[in-house]
Protein backbone atom coordinates (compact mmCIF):
# COMPACT_ATOMS: atom_id res chain seq x y z
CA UNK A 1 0.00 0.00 0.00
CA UNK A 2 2.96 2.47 0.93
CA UNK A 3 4.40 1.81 -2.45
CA UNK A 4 1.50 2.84 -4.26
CA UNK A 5 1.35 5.71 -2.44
CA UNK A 6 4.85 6.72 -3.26
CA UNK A 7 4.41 5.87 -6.96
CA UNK A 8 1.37 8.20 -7.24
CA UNK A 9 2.81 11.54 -5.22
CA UNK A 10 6.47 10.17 -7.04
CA UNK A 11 4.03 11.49 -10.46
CA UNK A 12 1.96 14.31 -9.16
CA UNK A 13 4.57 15.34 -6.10
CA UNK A 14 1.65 18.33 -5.88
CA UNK A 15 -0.31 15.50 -3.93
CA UNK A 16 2.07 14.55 -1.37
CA UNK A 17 1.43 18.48 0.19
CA UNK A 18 -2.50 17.33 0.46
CA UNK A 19 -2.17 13.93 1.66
CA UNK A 20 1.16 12.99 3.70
CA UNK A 21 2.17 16.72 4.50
CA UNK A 22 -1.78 18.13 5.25
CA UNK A 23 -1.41 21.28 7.74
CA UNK A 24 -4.40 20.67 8.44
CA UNK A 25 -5.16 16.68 8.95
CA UNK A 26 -2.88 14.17 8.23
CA UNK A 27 -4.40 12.18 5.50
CA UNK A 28 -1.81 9.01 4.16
CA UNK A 29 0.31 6.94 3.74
CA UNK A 30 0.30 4.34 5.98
CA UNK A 31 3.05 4.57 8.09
CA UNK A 32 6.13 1.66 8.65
CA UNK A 33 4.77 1.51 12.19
CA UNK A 34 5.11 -2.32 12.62
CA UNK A 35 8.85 -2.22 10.82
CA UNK A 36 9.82 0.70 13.42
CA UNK A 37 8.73 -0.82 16.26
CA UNK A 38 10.69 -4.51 14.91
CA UNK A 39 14.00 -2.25 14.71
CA UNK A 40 13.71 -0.33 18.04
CA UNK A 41 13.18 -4.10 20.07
CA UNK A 42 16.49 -4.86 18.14
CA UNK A 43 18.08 -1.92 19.10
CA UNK A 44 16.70 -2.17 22.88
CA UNK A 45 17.71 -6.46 23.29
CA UNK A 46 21.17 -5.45 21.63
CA UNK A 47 21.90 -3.18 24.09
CA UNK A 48 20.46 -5.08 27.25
CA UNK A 49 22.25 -8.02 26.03
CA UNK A 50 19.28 -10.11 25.40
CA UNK A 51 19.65 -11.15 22.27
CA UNK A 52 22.42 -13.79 22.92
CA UNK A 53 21.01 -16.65 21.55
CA UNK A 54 21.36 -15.91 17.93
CA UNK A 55 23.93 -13.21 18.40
CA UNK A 56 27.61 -13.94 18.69
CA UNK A 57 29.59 -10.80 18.83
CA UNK A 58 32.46 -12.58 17.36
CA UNK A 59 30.66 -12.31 14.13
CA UNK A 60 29.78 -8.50 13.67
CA UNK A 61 26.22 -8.16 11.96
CA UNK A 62 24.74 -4.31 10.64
CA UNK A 63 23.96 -3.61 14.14
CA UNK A 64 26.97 -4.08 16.12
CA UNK A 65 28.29 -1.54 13.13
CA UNK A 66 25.86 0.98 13.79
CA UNK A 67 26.40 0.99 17.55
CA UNK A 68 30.39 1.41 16.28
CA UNK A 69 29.33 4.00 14.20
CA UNK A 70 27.65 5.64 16.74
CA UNK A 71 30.59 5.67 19.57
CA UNK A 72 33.03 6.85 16.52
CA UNK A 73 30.44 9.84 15.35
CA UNK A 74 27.92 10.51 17.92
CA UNK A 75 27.41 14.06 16.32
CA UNK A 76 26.07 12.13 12.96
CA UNK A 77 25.40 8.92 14.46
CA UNK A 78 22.50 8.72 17.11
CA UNK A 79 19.75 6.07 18.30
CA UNK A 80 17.39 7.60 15.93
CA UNK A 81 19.91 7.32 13.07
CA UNK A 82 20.20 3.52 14.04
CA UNK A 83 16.66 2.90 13.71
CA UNK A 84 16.51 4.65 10.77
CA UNK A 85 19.36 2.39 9.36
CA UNK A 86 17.78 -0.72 11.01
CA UNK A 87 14.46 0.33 8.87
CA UNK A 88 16.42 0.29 5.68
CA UNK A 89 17.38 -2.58 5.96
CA UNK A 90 14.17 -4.35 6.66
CA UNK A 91 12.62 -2.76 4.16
CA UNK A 92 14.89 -2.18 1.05
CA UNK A 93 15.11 -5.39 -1.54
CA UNK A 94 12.78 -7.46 0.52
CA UNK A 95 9.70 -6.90 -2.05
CA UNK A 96 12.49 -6.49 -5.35
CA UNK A 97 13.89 -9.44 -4.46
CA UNK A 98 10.83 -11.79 -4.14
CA UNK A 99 9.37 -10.09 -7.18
CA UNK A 100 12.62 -11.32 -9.32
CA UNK A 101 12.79 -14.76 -7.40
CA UNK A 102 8.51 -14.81 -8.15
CA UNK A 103 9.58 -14.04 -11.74
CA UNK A 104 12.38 -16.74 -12.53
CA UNK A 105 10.48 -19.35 -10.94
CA UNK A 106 7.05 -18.17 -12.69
CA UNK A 107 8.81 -17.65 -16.29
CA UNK A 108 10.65 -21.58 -15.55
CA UNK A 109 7.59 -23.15 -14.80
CA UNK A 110 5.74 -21.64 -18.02
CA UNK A 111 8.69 -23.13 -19.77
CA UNK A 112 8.97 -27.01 -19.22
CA UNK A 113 12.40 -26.99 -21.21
CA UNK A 114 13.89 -24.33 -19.10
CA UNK A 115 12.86 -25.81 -15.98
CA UNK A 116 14.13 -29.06 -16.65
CA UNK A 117 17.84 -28.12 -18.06
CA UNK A 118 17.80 -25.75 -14.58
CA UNK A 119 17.28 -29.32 -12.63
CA UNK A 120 19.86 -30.68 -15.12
CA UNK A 121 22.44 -28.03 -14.39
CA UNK A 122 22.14 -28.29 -10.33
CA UNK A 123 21.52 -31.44 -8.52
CA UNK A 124 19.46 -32.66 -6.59
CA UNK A 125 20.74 -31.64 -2.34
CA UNK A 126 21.61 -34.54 -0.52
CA UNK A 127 19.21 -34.61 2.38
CA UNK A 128 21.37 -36.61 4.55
CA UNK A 129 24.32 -34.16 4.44
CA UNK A 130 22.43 -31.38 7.20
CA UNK A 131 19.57 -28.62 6.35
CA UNK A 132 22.67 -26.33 4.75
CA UNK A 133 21.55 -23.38 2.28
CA UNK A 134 22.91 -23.80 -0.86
CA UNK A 135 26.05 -21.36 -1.11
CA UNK A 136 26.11 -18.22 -3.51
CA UNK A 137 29.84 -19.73 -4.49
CA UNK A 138 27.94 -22.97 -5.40
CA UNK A 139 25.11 -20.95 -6.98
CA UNK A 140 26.74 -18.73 -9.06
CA UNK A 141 29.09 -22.07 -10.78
CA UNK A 142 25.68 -22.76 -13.20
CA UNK A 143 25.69 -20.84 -16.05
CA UNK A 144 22.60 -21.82 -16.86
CA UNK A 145 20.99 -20.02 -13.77
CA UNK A 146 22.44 -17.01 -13.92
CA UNK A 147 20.76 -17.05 -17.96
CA UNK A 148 17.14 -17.45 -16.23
CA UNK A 149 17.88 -14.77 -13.57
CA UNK A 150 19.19 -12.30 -15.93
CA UNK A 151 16.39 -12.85 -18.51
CA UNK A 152 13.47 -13.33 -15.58
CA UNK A 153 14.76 -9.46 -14.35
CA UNK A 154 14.68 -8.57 -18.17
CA UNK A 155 11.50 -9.62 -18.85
CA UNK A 156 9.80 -8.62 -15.77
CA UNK A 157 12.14 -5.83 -13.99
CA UNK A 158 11.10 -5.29 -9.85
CA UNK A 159 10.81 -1.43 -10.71
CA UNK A 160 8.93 -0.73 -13.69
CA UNK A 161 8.50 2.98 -13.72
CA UNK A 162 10.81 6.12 -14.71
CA UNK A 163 14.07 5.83 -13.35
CA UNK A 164 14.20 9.88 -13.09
CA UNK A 165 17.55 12.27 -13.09
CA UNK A 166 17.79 15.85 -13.67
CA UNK A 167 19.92 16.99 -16.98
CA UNK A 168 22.90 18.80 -15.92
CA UNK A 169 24.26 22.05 -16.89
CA UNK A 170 24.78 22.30 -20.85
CA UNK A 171 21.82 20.24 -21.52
CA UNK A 172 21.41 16.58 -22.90
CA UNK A 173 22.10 16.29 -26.67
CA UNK A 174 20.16 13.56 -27.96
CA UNK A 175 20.93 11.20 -31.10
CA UNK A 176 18.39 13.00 -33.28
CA UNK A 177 20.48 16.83 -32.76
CA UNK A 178 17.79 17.89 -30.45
CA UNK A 179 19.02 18.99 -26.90
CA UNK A 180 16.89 18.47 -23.36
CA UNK A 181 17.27 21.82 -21.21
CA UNK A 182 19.04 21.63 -18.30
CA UNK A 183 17.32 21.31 -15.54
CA UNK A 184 14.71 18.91 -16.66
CA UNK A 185 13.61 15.57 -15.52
CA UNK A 186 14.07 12.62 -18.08
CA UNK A 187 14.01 8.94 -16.78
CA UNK A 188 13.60 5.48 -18.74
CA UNK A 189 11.45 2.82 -17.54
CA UNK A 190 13.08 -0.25 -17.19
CA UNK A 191 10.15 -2.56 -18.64
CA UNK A 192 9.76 -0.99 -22.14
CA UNK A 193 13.81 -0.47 -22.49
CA UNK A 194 13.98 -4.37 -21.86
CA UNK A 195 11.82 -4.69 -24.85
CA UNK A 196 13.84 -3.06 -27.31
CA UNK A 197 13.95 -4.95 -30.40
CA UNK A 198 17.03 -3.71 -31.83
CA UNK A 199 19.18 -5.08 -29.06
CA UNK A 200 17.25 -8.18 -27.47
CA UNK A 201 15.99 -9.07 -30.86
CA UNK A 202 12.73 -9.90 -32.82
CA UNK A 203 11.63 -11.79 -29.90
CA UNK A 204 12.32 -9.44 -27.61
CA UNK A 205 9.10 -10.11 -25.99
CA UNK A 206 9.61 -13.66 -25.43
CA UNK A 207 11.09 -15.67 -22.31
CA UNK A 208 14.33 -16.76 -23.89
CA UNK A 209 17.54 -17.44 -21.33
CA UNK A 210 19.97 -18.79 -24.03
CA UNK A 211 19.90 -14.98 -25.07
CA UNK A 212 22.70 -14.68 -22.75
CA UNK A 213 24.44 -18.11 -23.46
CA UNK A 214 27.03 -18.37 -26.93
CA UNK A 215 25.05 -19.57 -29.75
CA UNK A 216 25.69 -22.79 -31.46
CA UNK A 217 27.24 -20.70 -34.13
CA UNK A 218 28.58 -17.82 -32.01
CA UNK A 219 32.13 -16.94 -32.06
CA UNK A 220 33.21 -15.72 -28.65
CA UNK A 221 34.21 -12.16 -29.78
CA UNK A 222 30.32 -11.77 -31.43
CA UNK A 223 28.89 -13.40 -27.92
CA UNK A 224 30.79 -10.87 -25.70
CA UNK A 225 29.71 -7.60 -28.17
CA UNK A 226 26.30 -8.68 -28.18
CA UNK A 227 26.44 -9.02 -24.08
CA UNK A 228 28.14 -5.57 -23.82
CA UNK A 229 25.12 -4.51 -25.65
CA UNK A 230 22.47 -5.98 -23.76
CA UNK A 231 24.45 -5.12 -20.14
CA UNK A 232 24.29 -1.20 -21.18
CA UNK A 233 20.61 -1.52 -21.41
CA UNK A 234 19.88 -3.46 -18.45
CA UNK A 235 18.35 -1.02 -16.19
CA UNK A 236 17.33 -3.48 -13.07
CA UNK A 237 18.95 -2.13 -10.80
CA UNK A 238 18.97 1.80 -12.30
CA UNK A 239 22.50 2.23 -13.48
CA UNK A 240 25.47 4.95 -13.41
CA UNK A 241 26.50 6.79 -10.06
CA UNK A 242 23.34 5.81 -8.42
CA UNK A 243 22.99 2.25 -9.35
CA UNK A 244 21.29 0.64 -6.34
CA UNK A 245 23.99 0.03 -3.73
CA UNK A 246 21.70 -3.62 -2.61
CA UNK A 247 22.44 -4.93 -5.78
CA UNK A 248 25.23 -7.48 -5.11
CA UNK A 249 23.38 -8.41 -2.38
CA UNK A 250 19.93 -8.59 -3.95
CA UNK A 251 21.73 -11.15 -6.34
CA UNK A 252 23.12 -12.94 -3.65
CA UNK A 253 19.90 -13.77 -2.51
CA UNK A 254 18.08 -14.48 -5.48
CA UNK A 255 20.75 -16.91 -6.75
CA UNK A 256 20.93 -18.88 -3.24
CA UNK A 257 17.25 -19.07 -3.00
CA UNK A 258 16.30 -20.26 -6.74
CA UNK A 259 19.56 -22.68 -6.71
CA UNK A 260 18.35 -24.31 -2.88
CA UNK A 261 14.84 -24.57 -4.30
CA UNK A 262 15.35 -26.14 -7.34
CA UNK A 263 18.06 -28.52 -5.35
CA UNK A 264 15.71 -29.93 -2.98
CA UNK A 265 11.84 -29.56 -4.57
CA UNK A 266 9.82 -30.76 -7.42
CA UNK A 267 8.01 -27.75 -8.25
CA UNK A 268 5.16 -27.59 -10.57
CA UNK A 269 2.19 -24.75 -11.21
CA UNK A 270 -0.87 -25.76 -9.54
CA UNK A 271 -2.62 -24.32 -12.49
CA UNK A 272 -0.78 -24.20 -15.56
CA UNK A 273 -3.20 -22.97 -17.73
CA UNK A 274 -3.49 -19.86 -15.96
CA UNK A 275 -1.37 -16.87 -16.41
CA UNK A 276 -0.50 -14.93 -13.21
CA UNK A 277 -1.77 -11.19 -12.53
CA UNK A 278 0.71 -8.44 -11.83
CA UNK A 279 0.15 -5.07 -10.75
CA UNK A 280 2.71 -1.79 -11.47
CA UNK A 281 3.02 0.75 -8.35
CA UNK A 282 7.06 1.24 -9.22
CA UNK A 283 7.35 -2.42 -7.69
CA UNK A 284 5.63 -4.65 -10.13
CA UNK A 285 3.77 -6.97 -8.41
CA UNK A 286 2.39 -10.52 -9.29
CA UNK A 287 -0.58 -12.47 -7.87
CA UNK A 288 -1.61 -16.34 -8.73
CA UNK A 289 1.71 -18.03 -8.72
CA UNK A 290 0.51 -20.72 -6.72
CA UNK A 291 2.60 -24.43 -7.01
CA UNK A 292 2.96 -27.91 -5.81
CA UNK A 293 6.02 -29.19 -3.66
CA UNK A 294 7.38 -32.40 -3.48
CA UNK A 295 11.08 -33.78 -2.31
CA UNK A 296 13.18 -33.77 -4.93
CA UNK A 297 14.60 -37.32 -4.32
């Protein structure tokens, strides 16, 4: 609800004066109450030592940082701050990140042939060997995988609205000799870019992860121009000086999740025949991915 809220004022900013910032009556959004209050119990067991039995201060987590931070720049650095940071961190990539692992798995399933090279490429966990996550070291070793999460984020991008900046000073001279003032606010949605036809090709619109593999007839030199092009436009994760900064670990999750679930589950859509819903307030979405687990023996 919050992000739909940001995505409409984030348009008409004229509406965030009525709504959030009211003189008069506070009117929306919701607030991250319940998040705030999860952050300032951390904050209050950390420091009354009551959170021993899953923390060992041998192995510093973003907390025991903050509290450093705090001792080493209390004029920048204060409980509020730490909340603040705590809040972050709860709440940034926890809704990209199950939208792109929603996505590969969703797009894999629709696919029989690309879900069953994925089981090909990683085998099946050995049950017997502990309840160990699979490792991103281990993850990131299947080629394969990394095809269906870079085509799943392609196809179906976590932020799907302008990624805005402002032009600097001189203006932005654009291909056709025209020039955008300085000043002005010019952005590029992630979605439509990943559609382009002149650099993902005629079937651009199609679920295709060998689009980042070497073609049977592919020289390496053509494969690794071809990639350059299609990494310029990949705008996941925004790109230039303000790039996300959760990106590395936003992959990091994705690929240890997918990998440990396609490891240890037969997974199949409950309902094949149906497509799944999805829904653009800057995050996109998706409803009716529903599926059937079974032990992967």
């Amino acid at each position: 609800v919050a992000m739909d809220y940001f995505s409409l004022v984030g348009q008409m900013p004229i509406l965030d004066h009525l709504l959030d910032k009211n003189p008069i009556y506070r009117i929306g959004p919701p607030s991250f109450g319940t998040v705030a209050n999860i952050s300032i119990q951390h904050l209050t067991d950390r420091l009354q030592n009551k959170d021993t039995d899953y923390h060992d201060p041998s192995k510093p987590d973003f907390l025991d940082k903050f509290i450093e931070a705090k001792e080493k720049f209390p004029e920048v650095v204060d409980d509020s701050q730490i909340i603040s940071y705590l809040m972050n961190n709860l709440v940034a990539g926890a809704d990209t990140t199950g939208v792109t692992i929603n996505a590969a798995l969703y797009f894999s399933l629709k696919h029989p042939h690309v879900w069953e090279r994925l089981r090909t490429e990683i085998p099946a966990h050995d049950h017997t060997a502990g309840n160990k996550v699979v490792s991103f070291k281990f993850a990131k070793q299947f080629p394969y995988l990394d095809a269906v999460v870079r085509e799943a984020m392609r196809c179906h991008p976590a932020v799907a609205m302008l990624l805005e900046r402002y032009v600097p000073e001189g203006g932005l001279a654009l291909p056709d000799g025209s020039l955008v003032p300085a000043g002005s606010i010019v952005g590029m949605n992630p979605y439509i870019v990943g559609r382009n036809p002149s650099v993902w090709g005629e079937d651009a619109e199609e679920f295709r992860p060998e689009r980042w593999l070497r073609g049977e007839s592919e020289t390496e030199d053509a494969l690794q121009k071809r990639l350059q092009s299609m990494n310029k436009l990949d705008l996941t994760f925004g790109g230039g000086s303000r790039i996300c900064l959760g990106k590395h670990l936003g992959l990091l999750e994705v690929f240890k999740v997918i990998a440990t679930l396609v490891s240890r589950y037969d997974i199949k859509l409950a309902h094949p025949e149906k497509d799944w819903t999805t829904h653009n307030s800057f995050f996109v979405r998706q409803e009716g991915v529903e599926v059937k687990l079974a032990r992967r023996s």
